[in-house]
PDB file of N, CA and C in Angstrom:
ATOM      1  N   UNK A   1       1.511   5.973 -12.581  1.00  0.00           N
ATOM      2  CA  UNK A   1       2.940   5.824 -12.425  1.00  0.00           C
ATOM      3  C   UNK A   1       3.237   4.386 -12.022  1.00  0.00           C
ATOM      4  N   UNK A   2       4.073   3.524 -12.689  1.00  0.00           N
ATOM      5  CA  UNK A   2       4.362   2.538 -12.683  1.00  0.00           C
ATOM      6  C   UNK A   2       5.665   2.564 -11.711  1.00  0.00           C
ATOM      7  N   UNK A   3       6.352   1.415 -11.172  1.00  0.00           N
ATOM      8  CA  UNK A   3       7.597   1.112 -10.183  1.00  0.00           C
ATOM      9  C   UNK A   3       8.821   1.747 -11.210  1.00  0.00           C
ATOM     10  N   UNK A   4       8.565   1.612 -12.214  1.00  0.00           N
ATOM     11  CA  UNK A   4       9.831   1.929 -12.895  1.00  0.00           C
ATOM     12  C   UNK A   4      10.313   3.740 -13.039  1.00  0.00           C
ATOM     13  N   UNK A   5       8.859   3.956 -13.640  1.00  0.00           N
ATOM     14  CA  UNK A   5       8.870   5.730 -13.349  1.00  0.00           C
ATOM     15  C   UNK A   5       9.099   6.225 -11.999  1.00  0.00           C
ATOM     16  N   UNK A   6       8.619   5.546 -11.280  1.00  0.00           N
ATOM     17  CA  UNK A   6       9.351   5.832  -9.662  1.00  0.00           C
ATOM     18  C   UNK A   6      10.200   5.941  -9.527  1.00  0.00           C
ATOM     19  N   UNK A   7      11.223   4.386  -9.486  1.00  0.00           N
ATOM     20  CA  UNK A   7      12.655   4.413  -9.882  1.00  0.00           C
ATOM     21  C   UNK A   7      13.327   5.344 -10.779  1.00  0.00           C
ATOM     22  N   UNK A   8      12.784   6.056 -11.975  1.00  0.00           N
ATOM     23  CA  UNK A   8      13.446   7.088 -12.427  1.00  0.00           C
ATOM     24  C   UNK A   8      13.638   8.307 -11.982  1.00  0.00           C
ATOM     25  N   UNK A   9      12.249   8.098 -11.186  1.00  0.00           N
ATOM     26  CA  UNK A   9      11.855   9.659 -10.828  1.00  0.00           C
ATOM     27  C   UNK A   9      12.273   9.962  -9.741  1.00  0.00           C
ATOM     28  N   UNK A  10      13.314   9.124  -8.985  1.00  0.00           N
ATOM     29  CA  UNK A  10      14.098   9.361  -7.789  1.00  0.00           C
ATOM     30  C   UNK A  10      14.924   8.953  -8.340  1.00  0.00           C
ATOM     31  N   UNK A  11      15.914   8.487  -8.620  1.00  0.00           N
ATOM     32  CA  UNK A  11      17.401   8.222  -9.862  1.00  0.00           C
ATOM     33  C   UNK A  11      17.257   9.762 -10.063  1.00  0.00           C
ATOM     34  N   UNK A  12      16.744  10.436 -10.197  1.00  0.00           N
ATOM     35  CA  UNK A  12      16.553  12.213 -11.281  1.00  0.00           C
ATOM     36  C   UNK A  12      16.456  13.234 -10.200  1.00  0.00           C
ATOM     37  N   UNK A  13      15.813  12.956  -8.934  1.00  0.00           N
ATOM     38  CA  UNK A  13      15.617  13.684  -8.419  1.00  0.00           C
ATOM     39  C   UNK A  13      16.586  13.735  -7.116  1.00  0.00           C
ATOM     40  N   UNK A  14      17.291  12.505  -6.965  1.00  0.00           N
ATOM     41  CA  UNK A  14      18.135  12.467  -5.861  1.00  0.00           C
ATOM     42  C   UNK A  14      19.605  12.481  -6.073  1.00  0.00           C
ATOM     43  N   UNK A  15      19.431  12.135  -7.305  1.00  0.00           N
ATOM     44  CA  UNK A  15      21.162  12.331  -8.532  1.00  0.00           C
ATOM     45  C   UNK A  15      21.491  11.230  -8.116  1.00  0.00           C
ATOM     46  N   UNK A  16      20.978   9.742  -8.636  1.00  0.00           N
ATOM     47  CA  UNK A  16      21.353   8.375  -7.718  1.00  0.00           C
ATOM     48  C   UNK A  16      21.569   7.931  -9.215  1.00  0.00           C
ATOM     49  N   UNK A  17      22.131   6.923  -9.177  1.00  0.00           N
ATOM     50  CA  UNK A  17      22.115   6.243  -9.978  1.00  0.00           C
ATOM     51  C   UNK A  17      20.737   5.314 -10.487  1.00  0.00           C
ATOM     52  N   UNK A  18      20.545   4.365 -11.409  1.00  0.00           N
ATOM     53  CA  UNK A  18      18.910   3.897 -11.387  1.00  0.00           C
ATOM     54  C   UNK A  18      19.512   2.575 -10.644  1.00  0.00           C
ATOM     55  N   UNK A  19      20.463   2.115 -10.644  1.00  0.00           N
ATOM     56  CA  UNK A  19      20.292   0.986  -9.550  1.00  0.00           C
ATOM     57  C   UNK A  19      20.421   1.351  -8.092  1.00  0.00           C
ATOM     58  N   UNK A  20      20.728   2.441  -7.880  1.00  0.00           N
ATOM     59  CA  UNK A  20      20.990   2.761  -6.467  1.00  0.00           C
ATOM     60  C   UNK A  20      19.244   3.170  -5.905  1.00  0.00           C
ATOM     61  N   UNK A  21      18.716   3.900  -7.021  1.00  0.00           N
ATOM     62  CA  UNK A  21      17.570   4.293  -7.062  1.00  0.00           C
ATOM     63  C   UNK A  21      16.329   2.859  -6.624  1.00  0.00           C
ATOM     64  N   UNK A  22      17.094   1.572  -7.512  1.00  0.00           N
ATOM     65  CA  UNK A  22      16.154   0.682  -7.991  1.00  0.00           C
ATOM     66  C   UNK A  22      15.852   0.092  -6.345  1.00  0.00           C
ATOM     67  N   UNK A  23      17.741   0.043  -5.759  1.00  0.00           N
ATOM     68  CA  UNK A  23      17.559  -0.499  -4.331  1.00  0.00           C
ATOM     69  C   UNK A  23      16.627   0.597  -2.823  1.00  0.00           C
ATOM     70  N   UNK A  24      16.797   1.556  -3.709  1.00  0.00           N
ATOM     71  CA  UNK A  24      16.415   2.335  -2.155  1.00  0.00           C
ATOM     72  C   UNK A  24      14.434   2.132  -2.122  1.00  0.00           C
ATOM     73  N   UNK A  25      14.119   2.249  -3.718  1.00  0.00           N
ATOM     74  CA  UNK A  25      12.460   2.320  -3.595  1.00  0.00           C
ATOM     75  C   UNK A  25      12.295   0.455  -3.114  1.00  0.00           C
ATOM     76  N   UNK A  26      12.680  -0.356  -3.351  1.00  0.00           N
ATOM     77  CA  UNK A  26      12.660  -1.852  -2.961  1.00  0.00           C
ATOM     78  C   UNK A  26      12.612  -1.864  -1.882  1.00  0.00           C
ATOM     79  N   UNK A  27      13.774  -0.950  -1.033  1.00  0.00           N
ATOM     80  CA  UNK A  27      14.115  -1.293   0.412  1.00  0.00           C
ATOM     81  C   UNK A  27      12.792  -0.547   0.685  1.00  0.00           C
ATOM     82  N   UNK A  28      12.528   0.243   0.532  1.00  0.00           N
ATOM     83  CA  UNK A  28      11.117   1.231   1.478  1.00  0.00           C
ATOM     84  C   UNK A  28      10.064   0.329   1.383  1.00  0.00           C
ATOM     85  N   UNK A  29       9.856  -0.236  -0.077  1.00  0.00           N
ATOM     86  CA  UNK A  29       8.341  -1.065  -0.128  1.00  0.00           C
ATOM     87  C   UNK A  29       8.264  -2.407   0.366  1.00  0.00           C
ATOM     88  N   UNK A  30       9.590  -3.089   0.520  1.00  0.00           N
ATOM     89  CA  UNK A  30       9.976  -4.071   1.374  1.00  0.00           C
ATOM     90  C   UNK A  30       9.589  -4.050   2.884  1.00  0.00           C
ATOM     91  N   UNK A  31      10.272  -2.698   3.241  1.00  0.00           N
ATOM     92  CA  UNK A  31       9.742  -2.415   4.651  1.00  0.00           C
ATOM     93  C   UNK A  31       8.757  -2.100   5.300  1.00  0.00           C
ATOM     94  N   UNK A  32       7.542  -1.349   4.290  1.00  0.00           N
ATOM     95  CA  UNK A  32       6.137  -1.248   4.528  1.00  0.00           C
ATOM     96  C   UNK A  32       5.822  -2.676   5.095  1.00  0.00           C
ATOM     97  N   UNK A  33       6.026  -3.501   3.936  1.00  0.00           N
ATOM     98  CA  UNK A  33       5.245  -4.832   3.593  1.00  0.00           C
ATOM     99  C   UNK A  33       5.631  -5.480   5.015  1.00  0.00           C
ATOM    100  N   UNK A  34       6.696  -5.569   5.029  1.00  0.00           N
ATOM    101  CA  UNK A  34       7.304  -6.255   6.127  1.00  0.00           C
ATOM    102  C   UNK A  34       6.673  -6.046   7.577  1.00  0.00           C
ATOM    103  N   UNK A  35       6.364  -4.568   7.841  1.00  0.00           N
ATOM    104  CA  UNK A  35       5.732  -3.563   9.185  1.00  0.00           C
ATOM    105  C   UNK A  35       4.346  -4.117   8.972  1.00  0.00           C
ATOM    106  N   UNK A  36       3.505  -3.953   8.182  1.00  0.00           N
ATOM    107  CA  UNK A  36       2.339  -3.887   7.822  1.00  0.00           C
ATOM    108  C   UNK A  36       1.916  -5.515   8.225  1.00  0.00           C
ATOM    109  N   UNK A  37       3.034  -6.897   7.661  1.00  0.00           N
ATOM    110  CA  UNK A  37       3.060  -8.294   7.873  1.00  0.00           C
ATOM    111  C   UNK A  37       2.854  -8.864   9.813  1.00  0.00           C
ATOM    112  N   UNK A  38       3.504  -7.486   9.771  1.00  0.00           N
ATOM    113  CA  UNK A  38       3.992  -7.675  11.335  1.00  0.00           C
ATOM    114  C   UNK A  38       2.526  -7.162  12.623  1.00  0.00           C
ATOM    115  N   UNK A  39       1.991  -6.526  11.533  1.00  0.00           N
ATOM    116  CA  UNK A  39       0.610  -6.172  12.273  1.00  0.00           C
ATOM    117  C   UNK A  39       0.679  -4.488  12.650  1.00  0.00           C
ATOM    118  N   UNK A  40       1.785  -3.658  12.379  1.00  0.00           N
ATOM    119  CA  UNK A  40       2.537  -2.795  12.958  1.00  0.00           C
ATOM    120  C   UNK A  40       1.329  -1.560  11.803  1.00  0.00           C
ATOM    121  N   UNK A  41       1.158  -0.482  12.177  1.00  0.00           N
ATOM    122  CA  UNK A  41       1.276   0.340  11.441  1.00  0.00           C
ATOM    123  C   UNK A  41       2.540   1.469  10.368  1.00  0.00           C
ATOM    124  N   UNK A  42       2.280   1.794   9.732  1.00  0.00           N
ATOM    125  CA  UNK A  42       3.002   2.702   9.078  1.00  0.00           C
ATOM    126  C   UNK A  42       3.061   4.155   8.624  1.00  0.00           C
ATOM    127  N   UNK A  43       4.006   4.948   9.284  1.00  0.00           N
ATOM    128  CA  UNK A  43       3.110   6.355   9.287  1.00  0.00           C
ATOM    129  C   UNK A  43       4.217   7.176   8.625  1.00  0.00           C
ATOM    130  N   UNK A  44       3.692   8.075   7.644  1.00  0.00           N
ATOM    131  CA  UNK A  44       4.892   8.450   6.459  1.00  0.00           C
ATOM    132  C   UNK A  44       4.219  10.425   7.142  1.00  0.00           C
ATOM    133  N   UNK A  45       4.544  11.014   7.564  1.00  0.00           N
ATOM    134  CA  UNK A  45       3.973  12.243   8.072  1.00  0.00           C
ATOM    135  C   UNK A  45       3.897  12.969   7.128  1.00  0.00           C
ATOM    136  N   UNK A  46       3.246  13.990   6.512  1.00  0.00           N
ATOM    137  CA  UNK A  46       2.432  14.158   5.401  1.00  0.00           C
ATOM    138  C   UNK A  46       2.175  13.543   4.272  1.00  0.00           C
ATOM    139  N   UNK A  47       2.715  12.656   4.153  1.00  0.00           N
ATOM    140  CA  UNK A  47       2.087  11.637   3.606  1.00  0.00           C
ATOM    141  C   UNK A  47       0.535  10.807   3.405  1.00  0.00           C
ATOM    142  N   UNK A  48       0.775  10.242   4.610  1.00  0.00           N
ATOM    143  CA  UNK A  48      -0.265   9.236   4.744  1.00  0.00           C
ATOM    144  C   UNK A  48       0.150   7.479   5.535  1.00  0.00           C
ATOM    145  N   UNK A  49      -0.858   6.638   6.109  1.00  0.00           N
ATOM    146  CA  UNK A  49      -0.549   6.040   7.217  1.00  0.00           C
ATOM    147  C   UNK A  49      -0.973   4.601   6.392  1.00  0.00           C
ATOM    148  N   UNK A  50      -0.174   3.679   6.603  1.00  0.00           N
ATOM    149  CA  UNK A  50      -0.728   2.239   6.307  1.00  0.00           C
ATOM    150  C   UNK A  50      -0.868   1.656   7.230  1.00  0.00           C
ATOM    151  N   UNK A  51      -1.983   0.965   7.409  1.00  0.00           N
ATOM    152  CA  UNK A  51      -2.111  -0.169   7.966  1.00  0.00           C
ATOM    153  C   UNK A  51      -2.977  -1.259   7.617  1.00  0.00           C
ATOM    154  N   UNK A  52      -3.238  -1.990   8.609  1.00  0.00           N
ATOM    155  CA  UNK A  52      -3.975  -3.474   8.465  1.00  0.00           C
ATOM    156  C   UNK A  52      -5.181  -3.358   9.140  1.00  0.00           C
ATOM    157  N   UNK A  53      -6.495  -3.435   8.200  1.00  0.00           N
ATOM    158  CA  UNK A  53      -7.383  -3.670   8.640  1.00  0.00           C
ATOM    159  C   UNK A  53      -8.411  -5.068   8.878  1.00  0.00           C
ATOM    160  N   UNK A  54      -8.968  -5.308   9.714  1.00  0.00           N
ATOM    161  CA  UNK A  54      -9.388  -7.049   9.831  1.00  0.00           C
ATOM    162  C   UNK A  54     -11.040  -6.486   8.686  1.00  0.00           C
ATOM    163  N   UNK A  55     -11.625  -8.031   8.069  1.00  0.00           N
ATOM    164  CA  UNK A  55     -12.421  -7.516   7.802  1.00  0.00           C
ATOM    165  C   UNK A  55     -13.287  -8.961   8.030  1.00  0.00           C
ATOM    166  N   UNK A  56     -14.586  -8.829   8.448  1.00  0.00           N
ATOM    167  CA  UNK A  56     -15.183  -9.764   9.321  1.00  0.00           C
ATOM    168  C   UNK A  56     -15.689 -10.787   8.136  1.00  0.00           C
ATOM    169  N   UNK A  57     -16.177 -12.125   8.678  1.00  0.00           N
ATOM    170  CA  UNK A  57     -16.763 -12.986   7.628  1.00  0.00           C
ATOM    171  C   UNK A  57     -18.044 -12.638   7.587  1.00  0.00           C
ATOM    172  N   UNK A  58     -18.568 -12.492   5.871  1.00  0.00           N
ATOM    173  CA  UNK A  58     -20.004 -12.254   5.739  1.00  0.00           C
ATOM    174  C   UNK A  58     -20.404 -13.352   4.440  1.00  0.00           C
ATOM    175  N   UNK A  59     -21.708 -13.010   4.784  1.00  0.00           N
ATOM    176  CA  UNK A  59     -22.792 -13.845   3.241  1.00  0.00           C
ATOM    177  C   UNK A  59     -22.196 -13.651   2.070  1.00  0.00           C
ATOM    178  N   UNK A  60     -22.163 -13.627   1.051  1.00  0.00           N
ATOM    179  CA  UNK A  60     -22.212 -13.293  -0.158  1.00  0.00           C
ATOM    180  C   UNK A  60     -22.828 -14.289  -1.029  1.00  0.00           C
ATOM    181  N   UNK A  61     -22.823 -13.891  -2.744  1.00  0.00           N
ATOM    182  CA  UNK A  61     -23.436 -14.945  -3.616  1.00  0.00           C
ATOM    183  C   UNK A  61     -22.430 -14.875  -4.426  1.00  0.00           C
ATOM    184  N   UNK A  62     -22.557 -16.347  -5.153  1.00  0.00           N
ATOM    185  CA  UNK A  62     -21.666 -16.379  -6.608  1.00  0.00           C
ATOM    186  C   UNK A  62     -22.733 -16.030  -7.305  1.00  0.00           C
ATOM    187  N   UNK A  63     -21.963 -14.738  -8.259  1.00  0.00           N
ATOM    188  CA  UNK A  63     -22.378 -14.169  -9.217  1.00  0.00           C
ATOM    189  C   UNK A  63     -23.198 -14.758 -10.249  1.00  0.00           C
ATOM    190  N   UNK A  64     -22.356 -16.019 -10.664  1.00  0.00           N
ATOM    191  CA  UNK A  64     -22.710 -17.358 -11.857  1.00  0.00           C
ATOM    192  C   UNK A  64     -23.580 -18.219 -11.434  1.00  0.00           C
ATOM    193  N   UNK A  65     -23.786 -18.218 -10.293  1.00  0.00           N
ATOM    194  CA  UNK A  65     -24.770 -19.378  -9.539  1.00  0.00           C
ATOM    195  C   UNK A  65     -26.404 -18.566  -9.033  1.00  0.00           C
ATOM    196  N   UNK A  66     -25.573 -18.353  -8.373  1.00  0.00           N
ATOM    197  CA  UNK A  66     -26.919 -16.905  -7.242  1.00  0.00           C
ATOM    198  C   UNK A  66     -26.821 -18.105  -5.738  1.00  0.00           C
ATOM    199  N   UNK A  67     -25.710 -19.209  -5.919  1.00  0.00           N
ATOM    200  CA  UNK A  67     -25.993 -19.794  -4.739  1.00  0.00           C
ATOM    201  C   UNK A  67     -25.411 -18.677  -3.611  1.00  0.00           C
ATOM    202  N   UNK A  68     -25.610 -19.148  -2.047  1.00  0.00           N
ATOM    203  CA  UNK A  68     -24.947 -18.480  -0.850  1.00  0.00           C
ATOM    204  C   UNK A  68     -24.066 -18.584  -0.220  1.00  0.00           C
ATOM    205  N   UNK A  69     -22.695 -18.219  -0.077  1.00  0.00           N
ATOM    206  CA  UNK A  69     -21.444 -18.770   0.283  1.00  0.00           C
ATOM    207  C   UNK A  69     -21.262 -17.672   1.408  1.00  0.00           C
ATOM    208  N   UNK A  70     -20.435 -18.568   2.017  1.00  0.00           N
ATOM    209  CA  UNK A  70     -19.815 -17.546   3.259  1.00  0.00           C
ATOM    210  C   UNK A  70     -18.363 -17.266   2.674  1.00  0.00           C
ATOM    211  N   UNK A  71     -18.255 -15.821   3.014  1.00  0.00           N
ATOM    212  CA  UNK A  71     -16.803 -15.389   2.497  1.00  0.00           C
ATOM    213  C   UNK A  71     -16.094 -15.114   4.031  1.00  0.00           C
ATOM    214  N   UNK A  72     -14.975 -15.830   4.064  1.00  0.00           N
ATOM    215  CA  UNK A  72     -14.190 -15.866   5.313  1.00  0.00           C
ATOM    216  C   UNK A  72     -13.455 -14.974   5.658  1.00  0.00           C
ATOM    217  N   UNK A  73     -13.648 -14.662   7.096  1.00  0.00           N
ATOM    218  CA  UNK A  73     -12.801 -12.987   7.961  1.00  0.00           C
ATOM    219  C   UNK A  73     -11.203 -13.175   7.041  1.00  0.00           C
ATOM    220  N   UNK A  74     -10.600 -11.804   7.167  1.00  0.00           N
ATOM    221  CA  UNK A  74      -9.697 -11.773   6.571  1.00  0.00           C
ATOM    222  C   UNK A  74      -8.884 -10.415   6.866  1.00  0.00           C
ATOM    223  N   UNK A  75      -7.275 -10.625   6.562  1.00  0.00           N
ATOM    224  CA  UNK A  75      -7.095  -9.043   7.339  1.00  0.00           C
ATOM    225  C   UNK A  75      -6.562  -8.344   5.375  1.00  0.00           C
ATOM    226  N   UNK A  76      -6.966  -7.185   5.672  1.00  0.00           N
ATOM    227  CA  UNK A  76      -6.419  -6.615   4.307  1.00  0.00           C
ATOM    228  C   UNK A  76      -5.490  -4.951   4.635  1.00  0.00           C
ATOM    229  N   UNK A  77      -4.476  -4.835   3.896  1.00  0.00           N
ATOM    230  CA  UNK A  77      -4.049  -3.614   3.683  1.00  0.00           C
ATOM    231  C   UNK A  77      -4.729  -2.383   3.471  1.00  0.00           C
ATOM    232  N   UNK A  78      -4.699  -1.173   4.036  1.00  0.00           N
ATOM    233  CA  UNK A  78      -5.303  -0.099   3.890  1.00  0.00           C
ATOM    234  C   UNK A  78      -4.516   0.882   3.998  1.00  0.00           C
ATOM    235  N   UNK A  79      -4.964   2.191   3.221  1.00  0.00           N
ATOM    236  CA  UNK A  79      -4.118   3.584   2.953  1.00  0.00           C
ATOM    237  C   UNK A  79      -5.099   4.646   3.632  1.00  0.00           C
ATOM    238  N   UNK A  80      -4.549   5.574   4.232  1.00  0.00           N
ATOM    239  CA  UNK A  80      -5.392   6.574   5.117  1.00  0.00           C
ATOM    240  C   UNK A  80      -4.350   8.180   3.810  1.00  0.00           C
ATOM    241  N   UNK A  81      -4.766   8.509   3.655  1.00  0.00           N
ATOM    242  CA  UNK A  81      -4.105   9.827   3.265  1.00  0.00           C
ATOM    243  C   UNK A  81      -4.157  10.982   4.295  1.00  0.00           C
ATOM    244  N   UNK A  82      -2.899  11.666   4.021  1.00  0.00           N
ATOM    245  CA  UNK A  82      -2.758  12.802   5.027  1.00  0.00           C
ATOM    246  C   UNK A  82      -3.379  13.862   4.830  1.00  0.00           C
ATOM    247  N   UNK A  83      -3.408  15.214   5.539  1.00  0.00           N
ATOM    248  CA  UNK A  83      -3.832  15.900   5.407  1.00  0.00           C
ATOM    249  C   UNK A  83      -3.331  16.995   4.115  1.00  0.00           C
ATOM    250  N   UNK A  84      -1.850  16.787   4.225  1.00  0.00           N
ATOM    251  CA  UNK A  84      -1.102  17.515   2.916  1.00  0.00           C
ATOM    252  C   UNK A  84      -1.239  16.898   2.002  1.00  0.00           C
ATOM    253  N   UNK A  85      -1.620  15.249   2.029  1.00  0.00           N
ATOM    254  CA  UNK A  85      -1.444  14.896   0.428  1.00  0.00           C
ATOM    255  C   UNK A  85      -2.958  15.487  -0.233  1.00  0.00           C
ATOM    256  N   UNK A  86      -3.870  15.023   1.056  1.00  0.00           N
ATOM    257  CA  UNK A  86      -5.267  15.532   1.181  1.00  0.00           C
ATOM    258  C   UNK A  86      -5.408  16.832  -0.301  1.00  0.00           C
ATOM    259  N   UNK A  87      -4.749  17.835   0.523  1.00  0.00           N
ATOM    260  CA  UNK A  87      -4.433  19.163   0.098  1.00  0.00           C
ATOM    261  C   UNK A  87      -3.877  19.400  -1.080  1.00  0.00           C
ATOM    262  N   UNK A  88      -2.910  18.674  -1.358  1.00  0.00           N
ATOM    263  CA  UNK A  88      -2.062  18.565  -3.118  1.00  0.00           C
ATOM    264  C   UNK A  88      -2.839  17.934  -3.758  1.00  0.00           C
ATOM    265  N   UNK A  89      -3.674  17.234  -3.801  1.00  0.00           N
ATOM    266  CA  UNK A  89      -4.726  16.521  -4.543  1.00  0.00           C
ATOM    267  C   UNK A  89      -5.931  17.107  -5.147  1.00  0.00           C
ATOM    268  N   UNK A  90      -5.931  18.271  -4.622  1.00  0.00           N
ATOM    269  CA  UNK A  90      -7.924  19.244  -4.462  1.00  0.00           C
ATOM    270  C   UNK A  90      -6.881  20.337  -5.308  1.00  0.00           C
TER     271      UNK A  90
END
């Protein structure tokens, strides 16, 4: 499912218009991003929880070389799934 089928698929399901639709899925993924920027977690209750995980600096190799580079700490986005989505999924 692409952003756009989203946008339809709430435009359809909420009786919105697709621009009213287009603004409300923007505003939500705006606001993740924004919470998530902020260091904050995000918790959607049966859903599932976003947050920010740090991830430490380690070794690695270039593939093309085989030389040894250090790849630098870094924080990245992460998705935890809930227990209901858990459940709709199986």
């Amino acid at each position: 499912m692409t952003k756009k089928d989203l946008i339809a698929l709430v435009a359809k399901k909420a009786n919105l218009t697709n621009r009213a639709a287009r603004d409300s899925v923007s505003a939500t993924l705006t606001g993740v991003r924004d919470s998530l920027k902020r260091g904050e977690k995000v918790v959607i209750t049966g859903f599932g929880t976003f947050s920010v995980r740090k991830r430490a600096e380690r070794l690695g190799r270039n593939p093309k070389t085989g030389e040894r580079i250090t790849i630098v700490a870094r924080k990245a986005p992460c998705f935890t799934p809930g227990k209901t989505l858990k459940k709709a999924v199986r």
